[in-house]
N, C-alpha and C. Protein backbone atom coordinates (compact mmCIF):
# COMPACT_ATOMS: atom_id res chain seq x y z
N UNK A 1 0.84 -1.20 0.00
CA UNK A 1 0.00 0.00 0.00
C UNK A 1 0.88 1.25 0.00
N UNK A 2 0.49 1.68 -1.39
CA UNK A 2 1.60 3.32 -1.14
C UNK A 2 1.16 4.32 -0.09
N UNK A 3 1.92 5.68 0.46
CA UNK A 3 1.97 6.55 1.22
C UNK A 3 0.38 7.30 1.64
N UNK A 4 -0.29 7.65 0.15
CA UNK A 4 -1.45 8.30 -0.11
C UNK A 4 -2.74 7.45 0.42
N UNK A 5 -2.65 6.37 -0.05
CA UNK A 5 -3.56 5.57 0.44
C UNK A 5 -3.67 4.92 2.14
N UNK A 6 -2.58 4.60 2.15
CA UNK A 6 -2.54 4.34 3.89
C UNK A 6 -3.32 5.47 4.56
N UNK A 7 -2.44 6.98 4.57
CA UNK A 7 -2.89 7.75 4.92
C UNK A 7 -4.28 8.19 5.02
N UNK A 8 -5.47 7.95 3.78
CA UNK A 8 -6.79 7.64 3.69
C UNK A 8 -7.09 6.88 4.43
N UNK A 9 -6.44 5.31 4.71
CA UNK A 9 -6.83 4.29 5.66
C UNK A 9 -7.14 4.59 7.03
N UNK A 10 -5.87 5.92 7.45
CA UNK A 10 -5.55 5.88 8.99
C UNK A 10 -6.75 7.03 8.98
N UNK A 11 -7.03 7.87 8.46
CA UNK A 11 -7.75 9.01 8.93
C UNK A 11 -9.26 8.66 8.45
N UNK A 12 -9.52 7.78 7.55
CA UNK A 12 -11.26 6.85 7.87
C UNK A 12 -11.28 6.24 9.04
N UNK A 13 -10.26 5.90 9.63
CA UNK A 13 -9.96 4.62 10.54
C UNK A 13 -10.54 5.77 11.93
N UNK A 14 -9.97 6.40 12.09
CA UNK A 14 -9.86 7.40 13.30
C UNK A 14 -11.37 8.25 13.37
N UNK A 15 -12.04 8.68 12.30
CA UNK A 15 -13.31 9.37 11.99
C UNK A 15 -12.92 10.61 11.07
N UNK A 16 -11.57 11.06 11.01
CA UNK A 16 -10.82 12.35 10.60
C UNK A 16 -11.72 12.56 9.42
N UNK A 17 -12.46 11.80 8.59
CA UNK A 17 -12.78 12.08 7.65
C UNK A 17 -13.64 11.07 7.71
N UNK A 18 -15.63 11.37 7.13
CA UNK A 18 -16.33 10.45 7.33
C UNK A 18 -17.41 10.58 6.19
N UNK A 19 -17.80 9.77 5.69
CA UNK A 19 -18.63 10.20 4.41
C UNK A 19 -20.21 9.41 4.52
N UNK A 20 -20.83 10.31 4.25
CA UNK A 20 -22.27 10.28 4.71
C UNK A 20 -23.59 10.36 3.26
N UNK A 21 -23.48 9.56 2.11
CA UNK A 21 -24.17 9.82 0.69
C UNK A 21 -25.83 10.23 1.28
N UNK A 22 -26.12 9.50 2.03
CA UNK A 22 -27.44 9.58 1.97
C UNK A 22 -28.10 10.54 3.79
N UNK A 23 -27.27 10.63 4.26
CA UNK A 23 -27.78 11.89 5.52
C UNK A 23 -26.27 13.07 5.43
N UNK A 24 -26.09 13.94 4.26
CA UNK A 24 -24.94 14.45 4.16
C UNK A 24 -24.90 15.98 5.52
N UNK A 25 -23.68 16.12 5.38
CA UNK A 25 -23.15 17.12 6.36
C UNK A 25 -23.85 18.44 5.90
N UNK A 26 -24.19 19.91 6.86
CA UNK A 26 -24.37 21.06 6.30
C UNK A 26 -23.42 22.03 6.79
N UNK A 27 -21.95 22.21 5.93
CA UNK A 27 -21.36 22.92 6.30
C UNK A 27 -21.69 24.44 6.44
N UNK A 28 -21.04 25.18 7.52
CA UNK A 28 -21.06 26.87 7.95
C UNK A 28 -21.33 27.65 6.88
N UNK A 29 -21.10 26.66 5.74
CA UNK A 29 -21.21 28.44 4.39
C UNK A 29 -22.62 27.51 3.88
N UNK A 30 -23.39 26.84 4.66
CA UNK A 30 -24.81 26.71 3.67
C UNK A 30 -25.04 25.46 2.73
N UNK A 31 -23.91 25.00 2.29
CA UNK A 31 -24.25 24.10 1.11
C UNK A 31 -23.81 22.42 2.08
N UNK A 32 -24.76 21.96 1.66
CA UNK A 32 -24.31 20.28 2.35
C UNK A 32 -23.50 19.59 1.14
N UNK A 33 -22.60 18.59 1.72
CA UNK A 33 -21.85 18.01 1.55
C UNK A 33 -21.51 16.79 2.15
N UNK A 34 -21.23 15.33 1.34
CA UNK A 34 -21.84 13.82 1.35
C UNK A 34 -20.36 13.34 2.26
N UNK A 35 -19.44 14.65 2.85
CA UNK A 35 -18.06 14.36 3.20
C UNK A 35 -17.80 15.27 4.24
N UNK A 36 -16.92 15.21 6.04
CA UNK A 36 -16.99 15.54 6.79
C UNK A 36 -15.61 15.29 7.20
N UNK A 37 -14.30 16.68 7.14
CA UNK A 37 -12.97 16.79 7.57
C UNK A 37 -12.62 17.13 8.73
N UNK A 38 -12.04 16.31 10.03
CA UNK A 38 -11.87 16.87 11.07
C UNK A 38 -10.53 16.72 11.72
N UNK A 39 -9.29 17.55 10.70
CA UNK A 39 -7.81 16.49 10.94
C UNK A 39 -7.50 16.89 12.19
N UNK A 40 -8.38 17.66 13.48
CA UNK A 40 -8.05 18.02 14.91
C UNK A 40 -8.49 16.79 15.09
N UNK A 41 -9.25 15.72 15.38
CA UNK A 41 -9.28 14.22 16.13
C UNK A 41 -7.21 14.29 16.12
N UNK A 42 -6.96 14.01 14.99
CA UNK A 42 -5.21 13.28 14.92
C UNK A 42 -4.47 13.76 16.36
N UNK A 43 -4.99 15.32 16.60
CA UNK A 43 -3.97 15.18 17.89
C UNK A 43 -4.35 14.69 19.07
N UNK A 44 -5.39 13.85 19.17
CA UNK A 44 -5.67 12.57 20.18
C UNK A 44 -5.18 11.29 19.81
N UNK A 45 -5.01 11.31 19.34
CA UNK A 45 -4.25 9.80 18.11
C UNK A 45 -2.56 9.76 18.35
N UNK A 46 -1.57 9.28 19.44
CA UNK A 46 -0.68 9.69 19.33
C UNK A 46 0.12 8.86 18.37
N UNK A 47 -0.42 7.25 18.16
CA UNK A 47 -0.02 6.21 17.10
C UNK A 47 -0.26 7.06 15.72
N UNK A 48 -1.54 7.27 15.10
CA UNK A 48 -1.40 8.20 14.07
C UNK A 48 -1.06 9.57 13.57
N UNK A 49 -1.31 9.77 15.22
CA UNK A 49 -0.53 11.24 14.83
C UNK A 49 1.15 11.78 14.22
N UNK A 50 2.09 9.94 14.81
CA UNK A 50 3.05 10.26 14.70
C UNK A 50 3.16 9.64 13.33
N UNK A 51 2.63 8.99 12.79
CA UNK A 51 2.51 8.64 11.14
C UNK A 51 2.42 9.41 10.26
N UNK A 52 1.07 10.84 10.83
CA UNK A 52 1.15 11.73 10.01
C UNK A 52 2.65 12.66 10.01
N UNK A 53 2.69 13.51 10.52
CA UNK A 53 3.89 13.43 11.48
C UNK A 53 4.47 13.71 10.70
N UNK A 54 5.31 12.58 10.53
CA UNK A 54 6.60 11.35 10.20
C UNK A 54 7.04 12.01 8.56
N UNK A 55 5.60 11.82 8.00
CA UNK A 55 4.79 12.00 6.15
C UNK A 55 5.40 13.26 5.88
N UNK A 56 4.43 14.09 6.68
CA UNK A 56 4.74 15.86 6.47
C UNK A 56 5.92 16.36 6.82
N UNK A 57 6.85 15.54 7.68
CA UNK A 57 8.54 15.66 8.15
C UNK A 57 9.35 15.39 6.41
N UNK A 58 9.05 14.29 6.02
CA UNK A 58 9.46 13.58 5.23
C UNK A 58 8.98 14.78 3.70
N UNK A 59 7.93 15.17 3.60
CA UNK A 59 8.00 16.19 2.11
C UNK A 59 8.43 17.38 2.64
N UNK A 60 8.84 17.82 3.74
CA UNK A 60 9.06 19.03 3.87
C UNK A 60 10.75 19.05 3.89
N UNK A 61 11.23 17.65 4.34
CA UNK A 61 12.69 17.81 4.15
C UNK A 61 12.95 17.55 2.51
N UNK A 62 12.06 17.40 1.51
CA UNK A 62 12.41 17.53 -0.02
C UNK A 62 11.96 18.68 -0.50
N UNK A 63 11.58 19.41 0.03
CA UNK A 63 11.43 20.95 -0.64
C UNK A 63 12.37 22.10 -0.70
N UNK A 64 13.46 21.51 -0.29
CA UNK A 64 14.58 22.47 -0.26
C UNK A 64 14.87 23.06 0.91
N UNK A 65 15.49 23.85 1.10
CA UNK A 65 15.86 25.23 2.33
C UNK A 65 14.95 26.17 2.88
N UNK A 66 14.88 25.72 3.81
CA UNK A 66 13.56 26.37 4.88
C UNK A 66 13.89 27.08 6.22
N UNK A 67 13.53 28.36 6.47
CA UNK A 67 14.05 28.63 7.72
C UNK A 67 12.83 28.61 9.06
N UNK A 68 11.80 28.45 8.11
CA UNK A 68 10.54 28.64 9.55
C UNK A 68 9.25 27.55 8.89
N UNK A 69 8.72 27.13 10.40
CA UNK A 69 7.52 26.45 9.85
C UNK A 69 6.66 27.81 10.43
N UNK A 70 5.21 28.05 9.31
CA UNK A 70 4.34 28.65 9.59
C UNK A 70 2.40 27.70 9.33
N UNK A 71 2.53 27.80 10.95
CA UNK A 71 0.69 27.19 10.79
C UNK A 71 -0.67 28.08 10.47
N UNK A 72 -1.26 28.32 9.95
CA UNK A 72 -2.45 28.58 10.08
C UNK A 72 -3.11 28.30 11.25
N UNK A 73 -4.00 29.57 11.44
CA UNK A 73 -4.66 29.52 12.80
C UNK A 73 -5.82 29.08 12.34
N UNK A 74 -6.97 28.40 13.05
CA UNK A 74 -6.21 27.57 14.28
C UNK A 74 -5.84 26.22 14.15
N UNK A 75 -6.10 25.86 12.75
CA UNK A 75 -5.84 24.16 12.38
C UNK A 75 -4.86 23.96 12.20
N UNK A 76 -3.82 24.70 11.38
CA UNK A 76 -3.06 24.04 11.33
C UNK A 76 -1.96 24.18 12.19
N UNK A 77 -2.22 24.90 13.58
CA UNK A 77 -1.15 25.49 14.68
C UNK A 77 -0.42 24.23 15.05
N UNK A 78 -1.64 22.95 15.16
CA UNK A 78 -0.64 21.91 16.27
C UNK A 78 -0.21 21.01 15.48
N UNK A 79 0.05 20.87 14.18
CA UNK A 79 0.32 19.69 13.45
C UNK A 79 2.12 20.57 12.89
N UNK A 80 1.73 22.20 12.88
CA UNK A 80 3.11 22.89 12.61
C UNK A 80 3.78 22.84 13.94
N UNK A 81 3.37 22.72 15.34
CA UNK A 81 3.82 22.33 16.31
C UNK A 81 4.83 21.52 16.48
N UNK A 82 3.50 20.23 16.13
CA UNK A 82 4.43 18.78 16.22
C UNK A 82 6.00 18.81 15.06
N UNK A 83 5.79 19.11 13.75
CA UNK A 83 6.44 19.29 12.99
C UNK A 83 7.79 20.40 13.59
N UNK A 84 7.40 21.11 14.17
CA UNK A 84 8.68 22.28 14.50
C UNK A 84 9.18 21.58 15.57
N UNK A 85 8.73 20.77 16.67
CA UNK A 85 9.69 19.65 17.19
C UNK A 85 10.36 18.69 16.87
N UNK A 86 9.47 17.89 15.71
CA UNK A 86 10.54 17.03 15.26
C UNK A 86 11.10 17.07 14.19
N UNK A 87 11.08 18.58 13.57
CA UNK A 87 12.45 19.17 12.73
C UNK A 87 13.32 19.98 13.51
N UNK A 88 13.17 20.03 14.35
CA UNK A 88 14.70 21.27 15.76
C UNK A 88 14.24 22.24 14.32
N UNK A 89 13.00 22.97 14.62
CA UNK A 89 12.90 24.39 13.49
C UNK A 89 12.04 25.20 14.45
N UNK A 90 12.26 26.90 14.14
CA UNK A 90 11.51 27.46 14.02
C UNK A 90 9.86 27.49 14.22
N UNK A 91 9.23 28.67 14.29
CA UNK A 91 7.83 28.31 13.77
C UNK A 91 7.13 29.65 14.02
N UNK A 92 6.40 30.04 13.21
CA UNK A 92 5.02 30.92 13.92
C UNK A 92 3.85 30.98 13.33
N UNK A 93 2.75 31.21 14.05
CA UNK A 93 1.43 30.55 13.32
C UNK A 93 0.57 32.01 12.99
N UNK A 94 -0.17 31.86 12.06
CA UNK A 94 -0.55 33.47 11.58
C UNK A 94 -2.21 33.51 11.63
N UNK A 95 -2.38 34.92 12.45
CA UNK A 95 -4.22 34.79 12.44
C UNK A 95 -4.29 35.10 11.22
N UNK A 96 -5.95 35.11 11.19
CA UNK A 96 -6.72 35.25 9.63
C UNK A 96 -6.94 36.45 9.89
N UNK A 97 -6.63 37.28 10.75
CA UNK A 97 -6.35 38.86 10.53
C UNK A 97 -5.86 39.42 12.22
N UNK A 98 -5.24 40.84 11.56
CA UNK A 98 -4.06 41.22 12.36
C UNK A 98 -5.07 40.86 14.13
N UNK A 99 -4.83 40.95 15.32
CA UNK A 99 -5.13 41.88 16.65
C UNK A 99 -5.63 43.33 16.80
N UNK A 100 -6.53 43.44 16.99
CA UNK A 100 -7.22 45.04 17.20
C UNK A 100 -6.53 45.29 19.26
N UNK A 101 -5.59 44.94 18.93
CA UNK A 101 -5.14 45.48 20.20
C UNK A 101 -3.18 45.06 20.42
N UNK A 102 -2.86 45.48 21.71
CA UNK A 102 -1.14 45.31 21.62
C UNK A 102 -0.63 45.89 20.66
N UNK A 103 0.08 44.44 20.21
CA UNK A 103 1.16 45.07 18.82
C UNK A 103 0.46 44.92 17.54
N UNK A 104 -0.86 44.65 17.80
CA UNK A 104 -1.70 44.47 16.69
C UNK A 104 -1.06 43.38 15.72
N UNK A 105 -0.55 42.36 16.40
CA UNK A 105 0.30 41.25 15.45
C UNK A 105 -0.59 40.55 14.41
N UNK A 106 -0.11 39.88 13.87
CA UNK A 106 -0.93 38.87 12.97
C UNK A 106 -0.15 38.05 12.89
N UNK A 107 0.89 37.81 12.76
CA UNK A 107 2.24 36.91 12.80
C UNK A 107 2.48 36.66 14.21
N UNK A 108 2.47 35.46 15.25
CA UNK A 108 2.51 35.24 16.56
C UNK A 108 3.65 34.57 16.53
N UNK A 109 4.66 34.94 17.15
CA UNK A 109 5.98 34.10 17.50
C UNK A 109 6.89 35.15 16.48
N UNK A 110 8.46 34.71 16.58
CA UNK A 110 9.35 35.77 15.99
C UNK A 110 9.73 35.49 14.11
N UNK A 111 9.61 36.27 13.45
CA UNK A 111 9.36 36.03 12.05
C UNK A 111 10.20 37.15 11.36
N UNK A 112 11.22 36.93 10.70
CA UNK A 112 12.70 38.32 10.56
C UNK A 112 12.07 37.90 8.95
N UNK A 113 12.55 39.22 8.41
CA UNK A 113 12.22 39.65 6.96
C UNK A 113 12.92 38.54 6.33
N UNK A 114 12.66 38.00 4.87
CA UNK A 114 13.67 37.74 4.43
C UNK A 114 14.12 35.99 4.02
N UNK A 115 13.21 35.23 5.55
CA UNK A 115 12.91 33.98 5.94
C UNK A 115 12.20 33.13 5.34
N UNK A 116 12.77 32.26 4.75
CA UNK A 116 11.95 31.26 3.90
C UNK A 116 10.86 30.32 4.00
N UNK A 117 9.86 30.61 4.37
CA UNK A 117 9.11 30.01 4.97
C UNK A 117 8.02 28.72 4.27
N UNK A 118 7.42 27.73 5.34
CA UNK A 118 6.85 26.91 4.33
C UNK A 118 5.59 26.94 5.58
N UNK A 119 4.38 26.79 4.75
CA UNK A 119 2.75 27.02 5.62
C UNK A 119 2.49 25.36 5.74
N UNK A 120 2.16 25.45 7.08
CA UNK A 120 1.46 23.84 7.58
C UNK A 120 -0.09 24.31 7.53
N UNK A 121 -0.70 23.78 6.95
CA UNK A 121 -2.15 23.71 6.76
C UNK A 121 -2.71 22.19 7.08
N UNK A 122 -3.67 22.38 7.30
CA UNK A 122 -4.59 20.61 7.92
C UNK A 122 -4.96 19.67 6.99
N UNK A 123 -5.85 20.85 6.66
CA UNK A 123 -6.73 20.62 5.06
C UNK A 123 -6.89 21.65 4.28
N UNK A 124 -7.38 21.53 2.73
CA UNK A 124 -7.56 22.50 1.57
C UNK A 124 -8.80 22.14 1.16
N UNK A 125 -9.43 23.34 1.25
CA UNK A 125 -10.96 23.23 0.72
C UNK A 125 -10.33 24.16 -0.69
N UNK A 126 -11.18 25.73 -0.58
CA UNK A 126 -11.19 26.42 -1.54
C UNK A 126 -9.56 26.86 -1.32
N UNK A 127 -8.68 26.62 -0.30
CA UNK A 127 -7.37 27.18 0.19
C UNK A 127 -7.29 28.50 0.34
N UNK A 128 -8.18 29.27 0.36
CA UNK A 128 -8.56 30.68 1.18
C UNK A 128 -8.00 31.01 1.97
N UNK A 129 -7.77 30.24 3.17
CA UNK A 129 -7.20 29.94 4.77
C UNK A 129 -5.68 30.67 4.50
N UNK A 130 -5.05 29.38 3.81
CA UNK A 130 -3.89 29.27 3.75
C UNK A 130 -3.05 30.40 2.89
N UNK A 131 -3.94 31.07 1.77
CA UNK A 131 -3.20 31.55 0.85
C UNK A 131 -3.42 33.39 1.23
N UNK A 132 -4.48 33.28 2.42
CA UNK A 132 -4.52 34.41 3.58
C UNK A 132 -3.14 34.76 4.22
N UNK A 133 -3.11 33.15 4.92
CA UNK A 133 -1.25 33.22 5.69
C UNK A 133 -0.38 33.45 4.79
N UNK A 134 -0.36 33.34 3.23
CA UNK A 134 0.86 33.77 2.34
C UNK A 134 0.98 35.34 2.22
N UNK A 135 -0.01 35.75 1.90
CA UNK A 135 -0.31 36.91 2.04
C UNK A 135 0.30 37.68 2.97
N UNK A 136 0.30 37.42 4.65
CA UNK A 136 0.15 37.59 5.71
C UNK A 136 2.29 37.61 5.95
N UNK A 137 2.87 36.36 5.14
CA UNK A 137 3.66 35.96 4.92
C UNK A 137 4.90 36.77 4.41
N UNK A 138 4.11 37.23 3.13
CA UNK A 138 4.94 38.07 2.32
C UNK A 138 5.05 39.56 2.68
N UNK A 139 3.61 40.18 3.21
CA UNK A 139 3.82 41.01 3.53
C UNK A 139 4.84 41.48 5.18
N UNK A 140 5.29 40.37 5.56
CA UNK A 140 6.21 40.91 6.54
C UNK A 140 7.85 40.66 5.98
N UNK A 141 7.76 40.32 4.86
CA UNK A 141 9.12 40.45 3.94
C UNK A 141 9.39 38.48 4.04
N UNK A 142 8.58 37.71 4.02
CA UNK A 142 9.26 36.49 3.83
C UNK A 142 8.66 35.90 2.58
N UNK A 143 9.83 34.51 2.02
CA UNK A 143 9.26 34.23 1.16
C UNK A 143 8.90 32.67 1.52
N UNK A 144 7.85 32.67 0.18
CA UNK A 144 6.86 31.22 0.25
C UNK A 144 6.84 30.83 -1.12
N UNK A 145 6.87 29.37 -0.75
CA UNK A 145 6.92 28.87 -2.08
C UNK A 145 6.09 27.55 -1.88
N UNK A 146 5.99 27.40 -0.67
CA UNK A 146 5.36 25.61 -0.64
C UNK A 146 4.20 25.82 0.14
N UNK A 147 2.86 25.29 0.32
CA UNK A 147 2.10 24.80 1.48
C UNK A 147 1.90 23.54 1.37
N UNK A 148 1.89 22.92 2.40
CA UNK A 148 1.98 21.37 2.83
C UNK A 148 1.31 21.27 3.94
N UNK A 149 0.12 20.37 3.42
CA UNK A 149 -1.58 19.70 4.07
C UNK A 149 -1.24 18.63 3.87
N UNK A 150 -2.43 17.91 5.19
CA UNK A 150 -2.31 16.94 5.34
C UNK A 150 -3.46 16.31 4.13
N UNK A 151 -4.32 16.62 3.60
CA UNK A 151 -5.58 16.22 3.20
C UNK A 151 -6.31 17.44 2.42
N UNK A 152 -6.64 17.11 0.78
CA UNK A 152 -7.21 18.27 0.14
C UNK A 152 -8.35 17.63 -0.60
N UNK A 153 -9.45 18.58 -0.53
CA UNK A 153 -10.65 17.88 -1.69
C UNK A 153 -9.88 17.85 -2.98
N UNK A 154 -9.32 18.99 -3.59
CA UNK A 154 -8.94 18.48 -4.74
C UNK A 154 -10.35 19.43 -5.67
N UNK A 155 -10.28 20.45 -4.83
CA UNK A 155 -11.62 21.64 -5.83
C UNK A 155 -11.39 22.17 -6.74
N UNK A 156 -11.21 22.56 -8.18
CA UNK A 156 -11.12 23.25 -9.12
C UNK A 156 -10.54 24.53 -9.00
N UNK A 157 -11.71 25.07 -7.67
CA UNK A 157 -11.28 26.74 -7.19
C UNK A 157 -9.68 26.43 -6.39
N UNK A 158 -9.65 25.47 -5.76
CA UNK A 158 -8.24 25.38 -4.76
C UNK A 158 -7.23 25.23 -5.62
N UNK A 159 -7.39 24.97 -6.87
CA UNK A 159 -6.23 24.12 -8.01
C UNK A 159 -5.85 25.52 -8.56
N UNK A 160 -7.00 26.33 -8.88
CA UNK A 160 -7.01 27.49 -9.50
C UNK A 160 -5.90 28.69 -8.90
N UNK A 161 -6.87 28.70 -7.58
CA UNK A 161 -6.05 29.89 -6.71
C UNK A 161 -4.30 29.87 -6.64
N UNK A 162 -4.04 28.32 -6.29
CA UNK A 162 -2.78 28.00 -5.91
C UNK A 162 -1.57 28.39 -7.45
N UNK A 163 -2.39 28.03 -8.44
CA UNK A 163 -1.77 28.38 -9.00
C UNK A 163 -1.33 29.89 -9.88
N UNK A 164 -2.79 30.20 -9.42
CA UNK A 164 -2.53 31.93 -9.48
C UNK A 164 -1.48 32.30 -8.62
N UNK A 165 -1.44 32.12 -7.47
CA UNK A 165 -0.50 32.83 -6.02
C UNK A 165 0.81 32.35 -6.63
N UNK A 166 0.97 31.57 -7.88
CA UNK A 166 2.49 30.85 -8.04
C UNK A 166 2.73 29.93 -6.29
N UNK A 167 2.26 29.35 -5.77
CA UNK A 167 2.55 28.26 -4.92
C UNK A 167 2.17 27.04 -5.26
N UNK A 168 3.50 25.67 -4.62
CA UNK A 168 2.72 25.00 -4.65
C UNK A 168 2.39 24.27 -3.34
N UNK A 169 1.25 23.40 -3.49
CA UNK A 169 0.46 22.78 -2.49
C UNK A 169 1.11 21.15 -2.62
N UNK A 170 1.21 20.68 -1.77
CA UNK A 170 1.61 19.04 -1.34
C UNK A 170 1.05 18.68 -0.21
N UNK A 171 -0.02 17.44 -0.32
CA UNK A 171 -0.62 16.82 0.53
C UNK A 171 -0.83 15.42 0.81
N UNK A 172 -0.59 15.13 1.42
CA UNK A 172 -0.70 13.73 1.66
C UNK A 172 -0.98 12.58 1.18
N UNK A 173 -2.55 12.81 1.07
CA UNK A 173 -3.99 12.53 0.51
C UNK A 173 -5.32 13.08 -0.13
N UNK A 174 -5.60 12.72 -0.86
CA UNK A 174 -6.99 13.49 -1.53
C UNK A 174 -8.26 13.12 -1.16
N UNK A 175 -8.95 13.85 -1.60
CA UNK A 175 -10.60 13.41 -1.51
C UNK A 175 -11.11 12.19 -2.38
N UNK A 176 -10.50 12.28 -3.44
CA UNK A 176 -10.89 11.18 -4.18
C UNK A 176 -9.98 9.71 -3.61
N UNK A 177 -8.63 9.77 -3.67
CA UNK A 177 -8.43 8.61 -2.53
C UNK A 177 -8.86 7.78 -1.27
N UNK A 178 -9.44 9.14 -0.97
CA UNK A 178 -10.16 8.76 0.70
C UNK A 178 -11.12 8.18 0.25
N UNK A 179 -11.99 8.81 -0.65
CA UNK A 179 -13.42 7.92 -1.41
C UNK A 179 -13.31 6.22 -1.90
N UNK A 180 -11.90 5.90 -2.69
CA UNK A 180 -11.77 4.76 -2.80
C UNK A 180 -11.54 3.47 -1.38
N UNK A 181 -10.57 4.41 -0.82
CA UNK A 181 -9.95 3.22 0.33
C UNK A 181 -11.76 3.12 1.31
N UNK A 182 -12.23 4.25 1.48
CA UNK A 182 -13.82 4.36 2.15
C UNK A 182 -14.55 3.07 1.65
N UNK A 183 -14.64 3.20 0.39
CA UNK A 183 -15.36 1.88 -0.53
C UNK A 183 -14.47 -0.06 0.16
N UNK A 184 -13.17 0.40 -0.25
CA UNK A 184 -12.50 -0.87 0.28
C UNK A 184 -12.24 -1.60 1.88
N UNK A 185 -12.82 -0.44 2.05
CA UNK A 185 -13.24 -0.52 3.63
C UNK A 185 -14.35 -0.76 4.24
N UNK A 186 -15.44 -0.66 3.24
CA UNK A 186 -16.86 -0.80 3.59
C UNK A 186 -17.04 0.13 4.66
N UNK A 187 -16.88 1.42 4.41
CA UNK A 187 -17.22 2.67 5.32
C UNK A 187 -18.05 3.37 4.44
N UNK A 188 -18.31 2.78 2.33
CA UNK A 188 -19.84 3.68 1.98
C UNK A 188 -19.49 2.24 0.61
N UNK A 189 -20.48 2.16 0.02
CA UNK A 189 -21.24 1.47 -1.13
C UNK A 189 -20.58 1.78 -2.45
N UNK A 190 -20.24 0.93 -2.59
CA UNK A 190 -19.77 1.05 -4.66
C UNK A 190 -20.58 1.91 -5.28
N UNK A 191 -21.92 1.78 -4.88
CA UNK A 191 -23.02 2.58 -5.83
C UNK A 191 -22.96 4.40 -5.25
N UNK A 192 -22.59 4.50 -3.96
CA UNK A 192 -22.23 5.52 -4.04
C UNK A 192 -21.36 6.50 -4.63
N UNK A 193 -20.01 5.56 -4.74
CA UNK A 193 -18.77 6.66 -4.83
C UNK A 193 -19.49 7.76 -5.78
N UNK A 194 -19.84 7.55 -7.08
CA UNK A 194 -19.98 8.54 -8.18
C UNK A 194 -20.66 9.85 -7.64
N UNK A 195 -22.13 9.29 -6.82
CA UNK A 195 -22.32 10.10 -6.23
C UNK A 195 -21.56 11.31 -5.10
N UNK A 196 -20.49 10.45 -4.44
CA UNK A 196 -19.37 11.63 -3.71
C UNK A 196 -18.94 12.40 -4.43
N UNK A 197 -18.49 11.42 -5.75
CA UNK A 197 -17.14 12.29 -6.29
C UNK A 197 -17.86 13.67 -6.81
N UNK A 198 -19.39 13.17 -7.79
CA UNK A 198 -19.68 14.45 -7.80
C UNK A 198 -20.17 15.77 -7.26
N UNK A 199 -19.72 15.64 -5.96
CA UNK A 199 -19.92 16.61 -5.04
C UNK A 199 -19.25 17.50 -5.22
N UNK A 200 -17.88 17.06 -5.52
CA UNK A 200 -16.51 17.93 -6.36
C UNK A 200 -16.94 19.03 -7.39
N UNK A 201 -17.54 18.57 -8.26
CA UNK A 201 -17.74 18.93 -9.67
C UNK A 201 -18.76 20.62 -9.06
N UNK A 202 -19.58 19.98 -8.29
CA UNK A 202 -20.77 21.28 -7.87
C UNK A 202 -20.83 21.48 -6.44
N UNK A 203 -20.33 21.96 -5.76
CA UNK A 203 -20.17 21.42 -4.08
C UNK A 203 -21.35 22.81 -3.40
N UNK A 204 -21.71 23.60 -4.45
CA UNK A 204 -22.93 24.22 -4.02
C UNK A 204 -24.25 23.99 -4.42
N UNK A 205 -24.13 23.13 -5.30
CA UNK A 205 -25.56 23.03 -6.13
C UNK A 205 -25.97 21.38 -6.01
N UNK A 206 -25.03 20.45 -5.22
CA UNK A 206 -25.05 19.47 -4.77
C UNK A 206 -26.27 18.81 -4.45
N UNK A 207 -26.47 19.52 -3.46
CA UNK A 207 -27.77 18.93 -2.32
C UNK A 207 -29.30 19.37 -3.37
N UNK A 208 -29.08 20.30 -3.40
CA UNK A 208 -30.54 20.70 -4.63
C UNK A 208 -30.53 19.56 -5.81
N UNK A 209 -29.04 19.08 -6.03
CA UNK A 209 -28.79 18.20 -7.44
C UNK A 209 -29.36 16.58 -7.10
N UNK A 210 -29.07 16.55 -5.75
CA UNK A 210 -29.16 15.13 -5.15
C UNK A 210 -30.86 14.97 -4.45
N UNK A 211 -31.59 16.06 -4.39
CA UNK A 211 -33.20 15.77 -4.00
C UNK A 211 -32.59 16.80 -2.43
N UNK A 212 -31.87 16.45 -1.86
CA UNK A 212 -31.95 16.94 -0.85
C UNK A 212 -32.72 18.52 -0.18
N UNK A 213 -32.25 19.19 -1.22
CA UNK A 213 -32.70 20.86 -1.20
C UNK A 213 -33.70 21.07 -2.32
N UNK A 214 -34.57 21.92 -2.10
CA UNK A 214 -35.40 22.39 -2.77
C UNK A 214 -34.76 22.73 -3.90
């Protein structure tokens, strides 16, 4: 079993990710969805946590010369945590906007112009989150070139953006992987998958597409 797929194994295995065709999830922005990401379970998981770990240690030491890990608040703070311990690195994790008070930071922990930095993110939906912290990134004089997730749907808009910003993204595992090993696992129905996958294709017009919504 290669890297990608295990990784699908361990995080169906745990709940990190749970897929639901026929009572689907209603995420915060309105539109339901047949798929449910929660890569905060992993830091109760200390067996899988250190697997994941291990993964995101392992592509981040092939990306070249790095002087800081940077997490996204608040998901991806403890997985850039774990990672800034077991690389002896750096780290600071960046809100999704500055402090209306103090030093009015947005950048938490020490971050010098100039610093090459690489973003720990959890997961990639539309990558909004993350390409906020580049932003956030550059404008204090550092540069970015990589974000590295544990787990991405694999959205059109996320493929899009990333490659507008000139970054790239490296993740673990996909949505559509997780969908297969789910099937080989008997965690959802052969007759479903098509139905997941095309959740991808319309992830707002979904539930209206599937009977669910008016």
């Amino acid at each position: 079993m290669d890297s990608s797929r295990r990784i699908a194994k361990l995080l169906l295995s745990i709940d990190a990710v749970t897929i639901s065709p026929d009572n689907p999830y209603r995420y915060s922005s309105g539109i339901l969805s047949p798929v449910y990401s929660d890569m905060r379970l992993l830091v109760s998981y200390p067996t899988e946590r250190k697997i994941v770990i291990n993964e995101l240690a392992n592509i981040i030491k092939g990306l070249g010369k790095c002087d800081i890990l940077a997490g996204t608040s608040t998901a991806g703070i403890p997985h850039a945590a774990f990672l800034a311990m077991k690389l002896d690195m750096p780290m600071v994790y960046v809100r999704g906007k500055a402090k209306d008070h103090g030093k009015k930071s947005q950048i938490e922990g020490l971050f010098k112009k100039g610093q090459r930095a690489i973003i720990i993110e959890d997961l990639i939906s539309t990558g909004g989150s993350s390409l906020e912290t580049l932003e956030a990134l550059k404008h204090a004089g550092g540069k970015v070139k990589n974000i590295v997730a544990i787990f991405t749907y694999t959205m059109p808009i996320s493929v899009a953006n990333m490659k507008k910003a000139g970054i790239k993204l490296t993740t673990l595992t996909t949505f559509p992987q997780v969908v297969d090993m789910a099937v080989k696992m008997g965690k959802m129905k052969e007759k479903d998958k098509q139905t997941v996958l095309d959740w991808l294709k319309d992830p707002a017009g979904w539930g209206k597409k599937m009977g669910f919504e008016k």
